[in-house]
C-alpha atoms as a PDB file:
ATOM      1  CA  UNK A   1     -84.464  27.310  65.920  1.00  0.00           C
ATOM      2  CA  UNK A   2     -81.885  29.456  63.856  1.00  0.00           C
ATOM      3  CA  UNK A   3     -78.457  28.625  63.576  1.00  0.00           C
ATOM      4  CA  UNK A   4     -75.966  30.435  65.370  1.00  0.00           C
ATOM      5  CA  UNK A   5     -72.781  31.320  62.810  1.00  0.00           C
ATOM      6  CA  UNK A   6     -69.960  29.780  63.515  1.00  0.00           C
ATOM      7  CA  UNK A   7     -66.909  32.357  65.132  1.00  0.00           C
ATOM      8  CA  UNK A   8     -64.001  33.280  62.991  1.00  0.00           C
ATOM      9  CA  UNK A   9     -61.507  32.072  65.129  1.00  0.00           C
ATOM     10  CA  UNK A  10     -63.119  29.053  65.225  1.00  0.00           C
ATOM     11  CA  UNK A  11     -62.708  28.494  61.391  1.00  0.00           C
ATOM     12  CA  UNK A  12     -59.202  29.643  61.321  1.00  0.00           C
ATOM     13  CA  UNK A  13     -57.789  27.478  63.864  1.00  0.00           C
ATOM     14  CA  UNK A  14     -59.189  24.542  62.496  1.00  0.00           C
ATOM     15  CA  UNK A  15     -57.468  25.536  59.346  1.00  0.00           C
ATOM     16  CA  UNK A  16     -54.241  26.133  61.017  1.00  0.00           C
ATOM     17  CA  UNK A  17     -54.610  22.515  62.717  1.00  0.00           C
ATOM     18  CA  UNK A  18     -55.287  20.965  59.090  1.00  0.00           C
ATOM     19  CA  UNK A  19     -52.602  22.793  57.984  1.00  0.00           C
ATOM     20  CA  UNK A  20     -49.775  21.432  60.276  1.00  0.00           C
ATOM     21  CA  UNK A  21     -51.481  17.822  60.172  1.00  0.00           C
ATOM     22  CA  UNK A  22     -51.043  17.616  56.724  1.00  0.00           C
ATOM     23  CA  UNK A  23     -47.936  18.941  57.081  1.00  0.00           C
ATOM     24  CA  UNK A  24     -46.380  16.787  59.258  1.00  0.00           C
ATOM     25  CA  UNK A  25     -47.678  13.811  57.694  1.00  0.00           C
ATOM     26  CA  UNK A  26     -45.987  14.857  54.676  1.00  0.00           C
ATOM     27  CA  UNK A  27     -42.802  15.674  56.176  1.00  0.00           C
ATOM     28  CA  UNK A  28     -43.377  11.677  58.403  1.00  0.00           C
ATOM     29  CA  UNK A  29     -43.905   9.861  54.815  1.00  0.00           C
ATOM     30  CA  UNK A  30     -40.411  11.701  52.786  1.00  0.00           C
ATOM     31  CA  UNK A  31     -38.625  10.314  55.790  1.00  0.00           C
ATOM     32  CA  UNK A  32     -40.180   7.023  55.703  1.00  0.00           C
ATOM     33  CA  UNK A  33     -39.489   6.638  51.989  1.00  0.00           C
ATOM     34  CA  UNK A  34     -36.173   8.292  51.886  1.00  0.00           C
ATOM     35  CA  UNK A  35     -35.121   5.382  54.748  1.00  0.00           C
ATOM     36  CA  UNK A  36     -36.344   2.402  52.533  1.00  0.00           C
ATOM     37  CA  UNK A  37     -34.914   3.839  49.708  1.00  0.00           C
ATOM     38  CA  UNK A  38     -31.735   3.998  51.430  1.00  0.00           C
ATOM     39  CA  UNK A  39     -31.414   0.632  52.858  1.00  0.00           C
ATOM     40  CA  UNK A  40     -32.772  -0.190  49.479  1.00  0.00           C
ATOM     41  CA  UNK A  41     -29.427   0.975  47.804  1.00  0.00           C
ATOM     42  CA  UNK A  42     -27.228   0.413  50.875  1.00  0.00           C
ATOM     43  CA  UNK A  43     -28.126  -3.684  49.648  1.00  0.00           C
ATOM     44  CA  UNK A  44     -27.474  -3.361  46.641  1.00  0.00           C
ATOM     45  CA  UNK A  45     -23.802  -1.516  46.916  1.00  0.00           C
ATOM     46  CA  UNK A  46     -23.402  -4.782  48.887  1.00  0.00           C
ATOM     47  CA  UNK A  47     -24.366  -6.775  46.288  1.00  0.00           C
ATOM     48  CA  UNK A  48     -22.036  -4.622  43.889  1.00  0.00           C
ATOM     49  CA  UNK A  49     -19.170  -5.266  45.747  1.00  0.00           C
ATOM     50  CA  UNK A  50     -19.304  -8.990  45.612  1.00  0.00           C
ATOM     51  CA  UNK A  51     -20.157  -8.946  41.918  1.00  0.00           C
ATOM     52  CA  UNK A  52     -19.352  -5.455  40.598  1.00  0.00           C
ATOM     53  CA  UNK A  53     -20.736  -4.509  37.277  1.00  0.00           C
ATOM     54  CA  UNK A  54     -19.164  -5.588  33.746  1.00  0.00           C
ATOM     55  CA  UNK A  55     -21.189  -2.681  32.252  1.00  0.00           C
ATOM     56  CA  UNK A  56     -20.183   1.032  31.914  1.00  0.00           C
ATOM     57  CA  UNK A  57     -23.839   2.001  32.664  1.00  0.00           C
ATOM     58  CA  UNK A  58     -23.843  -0.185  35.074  1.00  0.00           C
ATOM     59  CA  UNK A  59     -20.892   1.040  36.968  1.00  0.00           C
ATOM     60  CA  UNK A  60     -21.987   4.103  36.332  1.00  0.00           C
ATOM     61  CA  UNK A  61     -25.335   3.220  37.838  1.00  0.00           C
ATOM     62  CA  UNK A  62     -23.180   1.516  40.975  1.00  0.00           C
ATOM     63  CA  UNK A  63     -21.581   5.275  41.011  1.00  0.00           C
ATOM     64  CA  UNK A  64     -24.389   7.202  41.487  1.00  0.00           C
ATOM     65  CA  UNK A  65     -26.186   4.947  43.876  1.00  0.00           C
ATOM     66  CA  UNK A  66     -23.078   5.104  45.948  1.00  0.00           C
ATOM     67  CA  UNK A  67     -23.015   9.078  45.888  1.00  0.00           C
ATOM     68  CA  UNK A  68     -26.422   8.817  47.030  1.00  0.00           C
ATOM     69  CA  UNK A  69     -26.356   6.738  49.601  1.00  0.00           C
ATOM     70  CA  UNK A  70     -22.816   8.953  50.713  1.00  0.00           C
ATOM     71  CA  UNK A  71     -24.342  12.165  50.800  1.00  0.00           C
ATOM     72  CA  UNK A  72     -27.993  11.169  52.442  1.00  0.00           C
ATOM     73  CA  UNK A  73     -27.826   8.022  54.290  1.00  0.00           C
END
């Protein structure tokens, strides 16, 4: 018994589908890093402001974290 082809639309919506799966799994995972990282550097300003750094690249380092954690936390 032949095989019947498979329809064109039938193809093309299951590579829209794959499409905005992968998609939104992508956009779930920048999100879930982007929060760890934050509360990752939200603990350590903490930590910086009971000890703050004796180090220029260090407080430099204390700078930028804080910037970051300003502008996208």
């Amino acid at each position: 018994m032949p095989r019947r082809p498979v329809p064109l639309w039938y193809v093309l919506l299951a590579v829209v589908v794959s499409v905005l799966a992968v998609s939104a799994a992508g956009i779930w995972y920048t999100e879930h890093v982007a929060r760890r990282q934050c509360a990752m550097y939200a603990a350590e300003l903490a930590v910086y402001h009971e000890v703050p750094p004796s180090t220029e690249t260090g407080r430099r380092l204390a700078e930028a974290k804080q910037h970051f954690v300003r502008r996208y936390c």
